[in-house]
N, C-alpha and C. Protein backbone atom coordinates (compact mmCIF):
# COMPACT_ATOMS: atom_id res chain seq x y z
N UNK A 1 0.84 -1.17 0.00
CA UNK A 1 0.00 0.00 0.00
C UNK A 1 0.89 1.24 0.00
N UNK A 2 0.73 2.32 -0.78
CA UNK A 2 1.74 3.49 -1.14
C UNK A 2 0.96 4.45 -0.61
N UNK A 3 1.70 5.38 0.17
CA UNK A 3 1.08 6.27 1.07
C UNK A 3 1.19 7.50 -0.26
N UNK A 4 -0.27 8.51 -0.01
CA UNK A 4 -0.33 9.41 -1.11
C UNK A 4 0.95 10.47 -1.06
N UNK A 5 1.66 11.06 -2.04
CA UNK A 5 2.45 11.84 -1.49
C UNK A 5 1.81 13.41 -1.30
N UNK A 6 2.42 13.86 -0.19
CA UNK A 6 1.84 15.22 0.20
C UNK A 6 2.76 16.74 -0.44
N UNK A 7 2.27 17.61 -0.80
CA UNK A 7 2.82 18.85 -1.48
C UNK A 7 2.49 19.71 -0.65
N UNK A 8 4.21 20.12 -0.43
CA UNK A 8 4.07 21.47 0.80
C UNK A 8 3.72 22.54 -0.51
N UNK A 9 2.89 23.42 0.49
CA UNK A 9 2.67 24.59 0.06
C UNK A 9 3.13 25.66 0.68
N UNK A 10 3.92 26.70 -0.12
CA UNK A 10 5.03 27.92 0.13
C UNK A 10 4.37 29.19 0.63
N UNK A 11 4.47 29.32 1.43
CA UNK A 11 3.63 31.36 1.25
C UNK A 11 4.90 32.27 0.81
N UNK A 12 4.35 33.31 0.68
CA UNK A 12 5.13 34.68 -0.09
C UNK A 12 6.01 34.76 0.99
N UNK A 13 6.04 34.95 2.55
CA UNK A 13 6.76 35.41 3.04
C UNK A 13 7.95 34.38 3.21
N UNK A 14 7.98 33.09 3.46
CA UNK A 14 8.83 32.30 4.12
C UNK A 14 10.09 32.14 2.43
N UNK A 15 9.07 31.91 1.31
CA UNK A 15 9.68 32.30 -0.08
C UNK A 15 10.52 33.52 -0.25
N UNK A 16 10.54 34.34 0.38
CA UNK A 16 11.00 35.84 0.60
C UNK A 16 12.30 35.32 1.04
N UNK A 17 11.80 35.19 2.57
CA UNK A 17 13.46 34.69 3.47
C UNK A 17 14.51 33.72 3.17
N UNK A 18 13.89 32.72 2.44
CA UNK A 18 14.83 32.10 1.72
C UNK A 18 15.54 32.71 0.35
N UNK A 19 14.83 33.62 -0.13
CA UNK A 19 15.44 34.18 -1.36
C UNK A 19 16.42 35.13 -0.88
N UNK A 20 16.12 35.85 0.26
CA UNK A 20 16.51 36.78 1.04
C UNK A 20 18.30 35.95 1.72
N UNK A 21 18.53 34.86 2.22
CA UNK A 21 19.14 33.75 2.73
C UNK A 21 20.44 33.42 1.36
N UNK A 22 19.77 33.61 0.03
CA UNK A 22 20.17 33.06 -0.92
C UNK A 22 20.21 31.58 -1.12
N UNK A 23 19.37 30.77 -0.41
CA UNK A 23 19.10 29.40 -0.97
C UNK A 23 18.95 28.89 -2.29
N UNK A 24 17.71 30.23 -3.03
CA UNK A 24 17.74 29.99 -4.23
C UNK A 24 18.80 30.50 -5.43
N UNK A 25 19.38 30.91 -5.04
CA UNK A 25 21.08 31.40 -5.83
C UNK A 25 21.11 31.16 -7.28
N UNK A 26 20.54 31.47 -8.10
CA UNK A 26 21.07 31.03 -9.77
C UNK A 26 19.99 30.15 -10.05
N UNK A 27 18.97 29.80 -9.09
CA UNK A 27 17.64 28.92 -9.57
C UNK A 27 16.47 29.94 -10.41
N UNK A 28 16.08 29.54 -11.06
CA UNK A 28 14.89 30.25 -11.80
C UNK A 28 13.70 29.97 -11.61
N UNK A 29 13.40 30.48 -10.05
CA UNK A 29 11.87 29.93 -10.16
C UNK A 29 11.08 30.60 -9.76
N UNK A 30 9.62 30.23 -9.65
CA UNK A 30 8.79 31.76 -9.24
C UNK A 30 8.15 30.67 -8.60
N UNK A 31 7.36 31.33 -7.14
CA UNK A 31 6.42 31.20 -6.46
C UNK A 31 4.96 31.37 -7.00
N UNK A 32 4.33 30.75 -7.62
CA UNK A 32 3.12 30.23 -8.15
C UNK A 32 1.92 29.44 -7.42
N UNK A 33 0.99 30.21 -6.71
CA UNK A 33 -0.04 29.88 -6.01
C UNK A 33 0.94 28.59 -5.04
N UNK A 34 1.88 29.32 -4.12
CA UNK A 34 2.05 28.30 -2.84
C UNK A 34 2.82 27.03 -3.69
N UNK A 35 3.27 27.02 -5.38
CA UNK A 35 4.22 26.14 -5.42
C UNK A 35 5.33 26.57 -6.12
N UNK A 36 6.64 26.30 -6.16
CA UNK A 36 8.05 26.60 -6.45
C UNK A 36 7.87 26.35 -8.10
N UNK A 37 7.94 26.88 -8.73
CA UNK A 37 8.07 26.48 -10.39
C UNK A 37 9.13 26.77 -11.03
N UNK A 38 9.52 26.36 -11.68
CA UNK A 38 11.00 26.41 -12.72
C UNK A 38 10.46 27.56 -13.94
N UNK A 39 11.11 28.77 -14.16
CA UNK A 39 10.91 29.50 -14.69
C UNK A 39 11.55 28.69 -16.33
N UNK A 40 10.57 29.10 -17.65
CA UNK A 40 11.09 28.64 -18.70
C UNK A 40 12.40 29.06 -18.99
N UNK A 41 13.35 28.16 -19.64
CA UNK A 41 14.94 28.98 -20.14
C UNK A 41 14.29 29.78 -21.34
N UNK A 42 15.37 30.73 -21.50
CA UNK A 42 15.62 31.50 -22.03
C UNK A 42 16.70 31.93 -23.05
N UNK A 43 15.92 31.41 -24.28
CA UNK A 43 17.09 31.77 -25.89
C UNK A 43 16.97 32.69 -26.03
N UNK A 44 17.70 32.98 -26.81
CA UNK A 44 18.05 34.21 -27.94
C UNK A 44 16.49 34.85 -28.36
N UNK A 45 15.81 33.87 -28.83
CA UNK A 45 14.32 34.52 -29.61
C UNK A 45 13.87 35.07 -28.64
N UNK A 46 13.46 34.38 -27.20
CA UNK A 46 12.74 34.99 -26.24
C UNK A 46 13.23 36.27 -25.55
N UNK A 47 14.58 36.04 -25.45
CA UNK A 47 15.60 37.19 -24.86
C UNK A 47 15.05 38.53 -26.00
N UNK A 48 14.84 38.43 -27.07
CA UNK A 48 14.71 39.20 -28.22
C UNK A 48 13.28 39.75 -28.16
N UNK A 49 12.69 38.99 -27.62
CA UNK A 49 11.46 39.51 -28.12
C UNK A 49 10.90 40.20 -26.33
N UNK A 50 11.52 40.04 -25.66
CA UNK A 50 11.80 41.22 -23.87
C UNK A 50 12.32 42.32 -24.05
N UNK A 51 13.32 42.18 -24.61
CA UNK A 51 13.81 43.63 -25.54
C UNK A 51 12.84 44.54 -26.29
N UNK A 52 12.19 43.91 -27.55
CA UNK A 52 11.09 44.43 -28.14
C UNK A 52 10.05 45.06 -27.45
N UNK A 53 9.53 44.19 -26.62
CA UNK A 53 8.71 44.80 -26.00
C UNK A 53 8.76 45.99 -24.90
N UNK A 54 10.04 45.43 -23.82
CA UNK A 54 10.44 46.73 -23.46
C UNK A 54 10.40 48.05 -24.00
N UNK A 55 11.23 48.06 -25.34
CA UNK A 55 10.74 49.34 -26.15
C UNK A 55 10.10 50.10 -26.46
N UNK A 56 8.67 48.94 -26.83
CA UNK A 56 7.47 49.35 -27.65
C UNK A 56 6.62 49.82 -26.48
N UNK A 57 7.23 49.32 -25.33
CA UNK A 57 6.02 49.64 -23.96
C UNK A 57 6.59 50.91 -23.94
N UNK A 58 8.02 51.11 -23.11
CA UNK A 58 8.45 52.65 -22.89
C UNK A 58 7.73 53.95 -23.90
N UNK A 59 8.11 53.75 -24.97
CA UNK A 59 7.37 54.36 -25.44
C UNK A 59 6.16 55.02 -25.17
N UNK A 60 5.48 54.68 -24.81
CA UNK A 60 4.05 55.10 -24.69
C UNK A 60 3.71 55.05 -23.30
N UNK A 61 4.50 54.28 -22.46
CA UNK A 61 4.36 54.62 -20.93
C UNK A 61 4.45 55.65 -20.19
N UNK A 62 3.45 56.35 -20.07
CA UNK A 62 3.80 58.16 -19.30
C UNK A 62 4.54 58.16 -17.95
N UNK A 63 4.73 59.35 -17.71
CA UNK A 63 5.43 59.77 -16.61
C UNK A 63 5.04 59.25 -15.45
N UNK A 64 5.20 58.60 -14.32
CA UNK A 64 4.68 57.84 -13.18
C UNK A 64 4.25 56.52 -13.04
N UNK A 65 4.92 56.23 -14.30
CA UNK A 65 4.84 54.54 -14.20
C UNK A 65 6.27 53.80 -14.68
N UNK A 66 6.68 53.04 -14.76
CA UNK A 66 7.54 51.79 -14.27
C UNK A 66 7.43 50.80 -15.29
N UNK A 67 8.48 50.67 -16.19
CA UNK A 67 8.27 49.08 -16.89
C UNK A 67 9.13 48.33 -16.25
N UNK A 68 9.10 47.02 -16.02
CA UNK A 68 9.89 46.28 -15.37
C UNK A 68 10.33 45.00 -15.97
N UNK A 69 11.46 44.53 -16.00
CA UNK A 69 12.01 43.59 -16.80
C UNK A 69 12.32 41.96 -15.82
N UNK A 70 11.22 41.02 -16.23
CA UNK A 70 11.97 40.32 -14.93
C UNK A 70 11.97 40.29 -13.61
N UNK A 71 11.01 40.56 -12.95
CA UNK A 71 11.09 41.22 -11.92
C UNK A 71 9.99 41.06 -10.63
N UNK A 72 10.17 40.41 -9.28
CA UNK A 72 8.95 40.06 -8.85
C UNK A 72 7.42 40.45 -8.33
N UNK A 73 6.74 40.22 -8.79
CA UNK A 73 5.23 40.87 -8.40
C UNK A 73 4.72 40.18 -7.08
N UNK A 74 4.61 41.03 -6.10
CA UNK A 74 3.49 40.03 -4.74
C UNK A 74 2.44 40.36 -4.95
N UNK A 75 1.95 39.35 -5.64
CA UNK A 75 0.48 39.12 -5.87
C UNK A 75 -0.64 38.69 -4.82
N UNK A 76 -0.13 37.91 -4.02
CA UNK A 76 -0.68 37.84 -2.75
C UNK A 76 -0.09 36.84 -1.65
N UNK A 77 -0.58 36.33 -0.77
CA UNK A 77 0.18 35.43 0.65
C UNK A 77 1.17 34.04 -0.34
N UNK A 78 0.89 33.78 -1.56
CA UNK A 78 1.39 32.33 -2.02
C UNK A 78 1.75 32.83 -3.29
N UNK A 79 1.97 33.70 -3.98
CA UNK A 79 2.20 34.07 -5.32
C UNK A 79 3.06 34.81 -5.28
N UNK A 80 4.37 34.81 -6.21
CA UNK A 80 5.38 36.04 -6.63
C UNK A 80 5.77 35.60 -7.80
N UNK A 81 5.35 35.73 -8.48
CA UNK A 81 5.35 35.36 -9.94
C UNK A 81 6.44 36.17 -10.09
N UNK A 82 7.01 35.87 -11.54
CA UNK A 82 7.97 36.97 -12.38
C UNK A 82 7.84 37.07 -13.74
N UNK A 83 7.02 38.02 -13.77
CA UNK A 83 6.12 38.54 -15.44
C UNK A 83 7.38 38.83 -16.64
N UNK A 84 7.50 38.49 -17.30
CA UNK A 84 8.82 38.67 -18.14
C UNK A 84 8.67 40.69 -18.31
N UNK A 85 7.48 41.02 -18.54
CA UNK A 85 7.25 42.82 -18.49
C UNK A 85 6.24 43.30 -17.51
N UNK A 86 6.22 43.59 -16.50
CA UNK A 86 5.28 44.33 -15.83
C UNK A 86 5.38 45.45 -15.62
N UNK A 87 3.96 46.53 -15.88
CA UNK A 87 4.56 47.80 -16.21
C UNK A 87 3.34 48.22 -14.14
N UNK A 88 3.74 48.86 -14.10
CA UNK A 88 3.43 49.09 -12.37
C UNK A 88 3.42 50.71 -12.51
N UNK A 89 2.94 51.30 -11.69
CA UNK A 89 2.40 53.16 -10.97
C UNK A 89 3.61 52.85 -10.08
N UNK A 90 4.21 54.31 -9.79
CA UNK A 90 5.19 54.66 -9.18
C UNK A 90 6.91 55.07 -10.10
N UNK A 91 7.24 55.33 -9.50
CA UNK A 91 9.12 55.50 -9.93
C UNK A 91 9.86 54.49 -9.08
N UNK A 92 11.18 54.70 -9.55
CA UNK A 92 11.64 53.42 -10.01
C UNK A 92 12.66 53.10 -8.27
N UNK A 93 12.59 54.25 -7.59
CA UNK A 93 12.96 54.13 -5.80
C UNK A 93 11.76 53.68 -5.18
N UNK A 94 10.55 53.83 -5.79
CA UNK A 94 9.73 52.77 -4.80
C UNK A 94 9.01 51.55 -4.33
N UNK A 95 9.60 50.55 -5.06
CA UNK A 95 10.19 49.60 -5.06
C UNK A 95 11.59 49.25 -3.77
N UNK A 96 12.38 49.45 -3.64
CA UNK A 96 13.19 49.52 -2.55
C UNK A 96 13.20 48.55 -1.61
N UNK A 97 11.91 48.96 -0.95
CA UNK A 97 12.04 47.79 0.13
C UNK A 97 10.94 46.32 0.55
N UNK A 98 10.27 46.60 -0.67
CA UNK A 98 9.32 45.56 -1.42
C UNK A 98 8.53 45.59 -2.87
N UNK A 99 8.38 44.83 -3.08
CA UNK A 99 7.74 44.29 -4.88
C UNK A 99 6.69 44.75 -4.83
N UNK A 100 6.22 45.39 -6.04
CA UNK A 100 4.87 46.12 -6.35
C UNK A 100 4.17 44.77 -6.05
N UNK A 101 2.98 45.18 -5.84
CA UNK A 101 1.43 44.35 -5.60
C UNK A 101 0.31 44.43 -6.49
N UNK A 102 0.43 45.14 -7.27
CA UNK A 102 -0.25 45.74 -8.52
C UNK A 102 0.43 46.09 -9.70
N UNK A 103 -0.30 45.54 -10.98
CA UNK A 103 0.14 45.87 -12.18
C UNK A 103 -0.84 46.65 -13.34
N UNK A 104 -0.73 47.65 -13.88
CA UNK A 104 -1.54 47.60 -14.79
C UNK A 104 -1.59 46.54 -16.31
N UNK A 105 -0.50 46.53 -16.52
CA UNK A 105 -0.75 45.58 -17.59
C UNK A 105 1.19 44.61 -16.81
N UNK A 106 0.64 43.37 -17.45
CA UNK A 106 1.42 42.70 -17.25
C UNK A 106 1.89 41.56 -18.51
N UNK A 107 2.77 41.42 -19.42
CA UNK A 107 3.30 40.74 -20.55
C UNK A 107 4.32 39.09 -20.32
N UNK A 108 3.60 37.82 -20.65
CA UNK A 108 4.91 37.17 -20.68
C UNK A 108 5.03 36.60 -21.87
N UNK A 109 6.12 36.30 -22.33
CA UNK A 109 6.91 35.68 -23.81
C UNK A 109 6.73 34.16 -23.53
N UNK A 110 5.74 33.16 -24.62
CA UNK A 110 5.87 32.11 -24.41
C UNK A 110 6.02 31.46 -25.61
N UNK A 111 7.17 30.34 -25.69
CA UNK A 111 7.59 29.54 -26.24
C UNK A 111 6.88 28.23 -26.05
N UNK A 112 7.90 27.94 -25.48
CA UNK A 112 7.60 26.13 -24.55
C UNK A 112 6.69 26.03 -22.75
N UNK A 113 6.35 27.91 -22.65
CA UNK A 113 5.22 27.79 -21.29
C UNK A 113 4.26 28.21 -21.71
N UNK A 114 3.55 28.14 -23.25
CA UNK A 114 2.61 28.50 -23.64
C UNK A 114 1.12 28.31 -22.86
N UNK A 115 1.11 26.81 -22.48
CA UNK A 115 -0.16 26.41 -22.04
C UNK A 115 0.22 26.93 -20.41
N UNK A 116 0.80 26.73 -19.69
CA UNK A 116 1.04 27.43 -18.27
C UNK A 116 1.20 28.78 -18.36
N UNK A 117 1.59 29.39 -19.18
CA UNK A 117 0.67 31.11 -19.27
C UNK A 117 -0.30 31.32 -19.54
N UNK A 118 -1.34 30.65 -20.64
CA UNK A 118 -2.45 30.93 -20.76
C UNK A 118 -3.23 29.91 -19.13
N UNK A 119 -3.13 29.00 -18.57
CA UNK A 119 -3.85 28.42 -17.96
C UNK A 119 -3.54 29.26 -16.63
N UNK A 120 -2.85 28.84 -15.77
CA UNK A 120 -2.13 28.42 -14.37
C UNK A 120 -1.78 30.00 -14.41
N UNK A 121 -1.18 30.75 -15.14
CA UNK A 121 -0.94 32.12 -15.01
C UNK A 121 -1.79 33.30 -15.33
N UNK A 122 -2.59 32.81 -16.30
CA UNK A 122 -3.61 33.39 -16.99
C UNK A 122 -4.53 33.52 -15.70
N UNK A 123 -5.02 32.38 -15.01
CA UNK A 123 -6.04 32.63 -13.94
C UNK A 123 -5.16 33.32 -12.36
N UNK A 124 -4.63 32.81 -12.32
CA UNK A 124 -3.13 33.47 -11.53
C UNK A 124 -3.81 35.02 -11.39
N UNK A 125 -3.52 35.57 -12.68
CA UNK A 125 -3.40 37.35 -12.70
C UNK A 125 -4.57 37.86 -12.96
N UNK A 126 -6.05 36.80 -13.41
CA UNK A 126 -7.13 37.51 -12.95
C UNK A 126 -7.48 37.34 -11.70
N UNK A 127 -7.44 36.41 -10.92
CA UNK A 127 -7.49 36.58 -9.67
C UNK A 127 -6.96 37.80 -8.80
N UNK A 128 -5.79 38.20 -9.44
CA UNK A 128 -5.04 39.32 -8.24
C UNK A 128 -5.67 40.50 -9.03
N UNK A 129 -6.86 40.28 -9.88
CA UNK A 129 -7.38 41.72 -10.71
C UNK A 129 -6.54 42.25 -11.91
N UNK A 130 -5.51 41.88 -12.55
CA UNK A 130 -4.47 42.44 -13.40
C UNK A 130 -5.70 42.75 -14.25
N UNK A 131 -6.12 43.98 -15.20
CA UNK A 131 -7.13 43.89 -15.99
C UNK A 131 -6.58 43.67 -17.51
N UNK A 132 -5.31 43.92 -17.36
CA UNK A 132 -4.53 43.85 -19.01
C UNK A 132 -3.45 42.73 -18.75
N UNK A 133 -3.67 41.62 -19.18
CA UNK A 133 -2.47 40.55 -19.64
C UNK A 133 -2.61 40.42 -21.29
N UNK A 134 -1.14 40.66 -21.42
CA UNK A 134 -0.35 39.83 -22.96
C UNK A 134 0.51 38.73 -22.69
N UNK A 135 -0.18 37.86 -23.87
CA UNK A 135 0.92 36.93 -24.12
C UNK A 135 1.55 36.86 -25.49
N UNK A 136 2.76 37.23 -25.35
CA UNK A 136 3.66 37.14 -26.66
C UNK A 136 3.78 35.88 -27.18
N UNK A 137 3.06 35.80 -28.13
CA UNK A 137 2.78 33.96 -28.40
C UNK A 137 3.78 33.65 -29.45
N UNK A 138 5.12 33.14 -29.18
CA UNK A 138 6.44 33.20 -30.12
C UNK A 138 5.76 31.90 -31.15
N UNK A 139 5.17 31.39 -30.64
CA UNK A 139 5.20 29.79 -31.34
C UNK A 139 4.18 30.13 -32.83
N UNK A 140 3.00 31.18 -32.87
CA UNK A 140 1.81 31.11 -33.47
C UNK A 140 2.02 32.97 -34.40
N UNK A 141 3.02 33.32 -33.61
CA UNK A 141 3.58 34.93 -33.84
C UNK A 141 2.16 35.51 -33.85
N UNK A 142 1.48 35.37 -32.81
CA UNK A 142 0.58 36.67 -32.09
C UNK A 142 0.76 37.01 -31.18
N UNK A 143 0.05 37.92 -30.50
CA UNK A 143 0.18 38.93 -29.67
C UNK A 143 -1.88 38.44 -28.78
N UNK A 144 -1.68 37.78 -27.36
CA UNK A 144 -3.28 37.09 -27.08
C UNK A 144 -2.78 38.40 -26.13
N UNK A 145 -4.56 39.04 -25.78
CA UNK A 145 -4.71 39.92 -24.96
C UNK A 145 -6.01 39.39 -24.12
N UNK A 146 -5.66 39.19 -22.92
CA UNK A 146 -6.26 38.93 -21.85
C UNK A 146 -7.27 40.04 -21.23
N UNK A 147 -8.70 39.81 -21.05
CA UNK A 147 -8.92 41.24 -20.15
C UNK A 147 -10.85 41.09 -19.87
N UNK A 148 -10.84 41.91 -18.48
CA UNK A 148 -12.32 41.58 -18.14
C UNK A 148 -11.77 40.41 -17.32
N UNK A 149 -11.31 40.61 -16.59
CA UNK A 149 -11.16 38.98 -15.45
C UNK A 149 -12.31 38.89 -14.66
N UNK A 150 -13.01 37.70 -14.01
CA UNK A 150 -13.93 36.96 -13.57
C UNK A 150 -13.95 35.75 -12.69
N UNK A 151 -14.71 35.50 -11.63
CA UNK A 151 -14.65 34.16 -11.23
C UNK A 151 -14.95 32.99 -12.54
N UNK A 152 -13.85 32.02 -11.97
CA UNK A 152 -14.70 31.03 -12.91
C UNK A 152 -14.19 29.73 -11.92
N UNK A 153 -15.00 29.01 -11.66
CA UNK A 153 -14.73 27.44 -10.25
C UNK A 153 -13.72 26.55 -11.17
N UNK A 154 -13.71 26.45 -12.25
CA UNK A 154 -13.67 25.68 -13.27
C UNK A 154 -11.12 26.19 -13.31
N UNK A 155 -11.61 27.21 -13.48
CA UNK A 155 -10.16 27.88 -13.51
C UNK A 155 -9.22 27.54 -12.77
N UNK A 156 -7.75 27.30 -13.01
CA UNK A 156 -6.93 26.63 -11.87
C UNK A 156 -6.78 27.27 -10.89
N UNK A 157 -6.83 28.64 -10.47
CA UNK A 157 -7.39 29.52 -9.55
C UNK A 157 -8.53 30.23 -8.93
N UNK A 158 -9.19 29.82 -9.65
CA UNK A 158 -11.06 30.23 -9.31
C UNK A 158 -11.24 31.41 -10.22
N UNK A 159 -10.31 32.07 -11.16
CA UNK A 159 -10.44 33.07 -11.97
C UNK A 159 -10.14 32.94 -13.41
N UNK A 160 -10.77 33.22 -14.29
CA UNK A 160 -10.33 33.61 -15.53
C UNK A 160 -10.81 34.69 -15.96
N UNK A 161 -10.05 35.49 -17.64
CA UNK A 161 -10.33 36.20 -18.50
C UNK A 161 -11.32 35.90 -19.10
N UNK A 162 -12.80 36.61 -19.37
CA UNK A 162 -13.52 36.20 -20.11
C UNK A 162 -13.53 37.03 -21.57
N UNK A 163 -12.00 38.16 -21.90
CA UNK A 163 -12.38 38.70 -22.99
C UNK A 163 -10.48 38.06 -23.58
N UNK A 164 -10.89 37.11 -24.71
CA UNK A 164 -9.38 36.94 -25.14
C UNK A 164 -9.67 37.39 -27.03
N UNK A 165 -8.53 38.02 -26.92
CA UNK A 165 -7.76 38.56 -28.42
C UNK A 165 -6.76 37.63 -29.01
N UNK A 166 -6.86 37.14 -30.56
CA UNK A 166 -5.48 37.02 -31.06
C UNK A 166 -5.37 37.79 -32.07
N UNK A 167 -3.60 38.86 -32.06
CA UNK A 167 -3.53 39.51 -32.74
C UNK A 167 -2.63 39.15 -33.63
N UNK A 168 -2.67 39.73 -34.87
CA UNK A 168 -1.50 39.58 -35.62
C UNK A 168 -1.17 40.39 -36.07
N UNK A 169 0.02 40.97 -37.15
CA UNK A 169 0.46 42.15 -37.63
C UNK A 169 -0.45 42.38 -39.15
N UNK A 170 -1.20 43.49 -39.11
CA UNK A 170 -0.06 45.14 -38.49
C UNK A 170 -1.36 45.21 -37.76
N UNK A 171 -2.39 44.48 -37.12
CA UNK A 171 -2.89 45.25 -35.82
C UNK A 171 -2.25 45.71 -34.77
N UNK A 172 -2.81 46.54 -34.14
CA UNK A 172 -2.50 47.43 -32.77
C UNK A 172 -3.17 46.56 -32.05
N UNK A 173 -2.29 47.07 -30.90
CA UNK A 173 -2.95 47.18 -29.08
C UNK A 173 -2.99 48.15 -28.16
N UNK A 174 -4.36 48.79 -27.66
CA UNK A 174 -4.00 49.53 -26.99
C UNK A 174 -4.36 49.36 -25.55
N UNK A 175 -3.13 49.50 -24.78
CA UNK A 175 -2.67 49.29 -22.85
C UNK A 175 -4.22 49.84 -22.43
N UNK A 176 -5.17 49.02 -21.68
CA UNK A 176 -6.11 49.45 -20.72
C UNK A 176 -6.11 50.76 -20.30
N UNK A 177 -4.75 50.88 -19.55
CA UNK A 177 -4.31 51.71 -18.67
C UNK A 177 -3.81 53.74 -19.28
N UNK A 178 -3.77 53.20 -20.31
CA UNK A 178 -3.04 53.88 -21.22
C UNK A 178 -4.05 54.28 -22.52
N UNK A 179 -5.21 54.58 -22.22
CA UNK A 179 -6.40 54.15 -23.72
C UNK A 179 -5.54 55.15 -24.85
N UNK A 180 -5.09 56.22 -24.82
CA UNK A 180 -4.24 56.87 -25.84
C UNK A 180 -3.63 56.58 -26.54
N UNK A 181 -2.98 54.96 -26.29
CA UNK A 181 -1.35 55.00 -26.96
C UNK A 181 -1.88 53.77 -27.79
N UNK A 182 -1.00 53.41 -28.96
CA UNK A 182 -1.73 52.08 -29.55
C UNK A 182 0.09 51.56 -29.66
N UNK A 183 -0.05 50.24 -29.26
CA UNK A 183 1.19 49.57 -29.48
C UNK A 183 0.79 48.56 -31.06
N UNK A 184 1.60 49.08 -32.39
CA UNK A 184 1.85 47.72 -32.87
C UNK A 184 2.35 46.25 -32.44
N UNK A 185 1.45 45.45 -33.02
CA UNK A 185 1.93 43.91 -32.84
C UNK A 185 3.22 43.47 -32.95
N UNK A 186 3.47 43.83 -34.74
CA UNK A 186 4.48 43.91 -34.80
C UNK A 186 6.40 44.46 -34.23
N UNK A 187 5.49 45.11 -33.13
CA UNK A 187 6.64 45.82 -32.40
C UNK A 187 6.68 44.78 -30.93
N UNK A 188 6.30 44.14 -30.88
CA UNK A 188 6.24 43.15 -29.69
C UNK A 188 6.92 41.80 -30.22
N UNK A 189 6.74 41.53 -31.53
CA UNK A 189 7.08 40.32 -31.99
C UNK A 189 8.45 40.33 -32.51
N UNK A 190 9.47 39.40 -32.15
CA UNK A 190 11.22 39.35 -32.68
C UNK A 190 11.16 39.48 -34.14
């Protein structure tokens, strides 16, 4: 008889102190609803297309907000994800002595975590309210826009997007947050 195996579950803070400790030293992983995940590697295309977007965001990002490259979000007691672009309110000292908690729009580049960004992350960031998620879809070369988040029981978090986009070039996108500015597709894509 095989005893079931049991899965500890992480909170944000104790995940903190160990990162804080340097346990995790050169590991790539993000804290994902209370579990440790291996962040996807990272080629050349994907590296390329963080760049791109960085760009195409600055651009049009006004004065009092923050793009961020990489970088951790506390989303809540079990979550610190790391959005490949999260663009966040504030300047760039306040941050300092903890991780934004809020994003207006938030971007990740998927290759080979295609289905764990749209699923597991996708409900992830409607849950914490994100109202603007992109996914840089390298594999299909669109640009999916997430938005209108919602309960849903069904969702790996109790939340999903009930408004999804696929874009392709030369459509635009324009940031929730930002209704003024229109980002080409093409400027997101390597």
């Amino acid at each position: 008889m095989q005893t079931p195996l049991t899965l500890r579950r992480w909170q944000r803070a104790e995940y903190d102190r160990l990162v804080g400790l340097g346990i995790f030293e050169g590991e790539p992983l993000e804290l994902i609803g209370g579990q440790l995940v291996v962040a996807e590697p990272q080629g050349a295309y994907h590296a390329s297309a963080i760049t791109r977007i960085d760009y195409a965001l600055r651009a049009v990002v006004p004065s009092g907000w923050i793009v961020r490259l990489q970088a951790p979000l506390s989303l809540d007691e079990e979550s610190e994800p790391e959005p490949d672009v999260a663009v966040v309110p504030g300047r760039p000292g306040d941050y300092r002595h903890s991780h934004p908690a809020h994003a207006a729009l938030l971007v990740e580049v998927a290759e080979s975590s295609l289905e764990i960004d749209r699923t597991r992350k996708g409900s992830l960031y409607a849950r914490a309210a994100v109202a603007d998620y992109w996914i840089v879809n390298l594999v299909d070369g669109v640009v999916e826009v997430y938005r209108d988040p919602a309960p849903d029981a069904s969702a790996a978090f109790g939340y999903r997007y009930r408004s999804v986009a696929r874009l392709a070039p030369p459509a635009a996108v324009v940031p929730l947050a930002f209704s003024g500015q229109r980002v080409a597709v093409a400027d997101l894509l390597p």
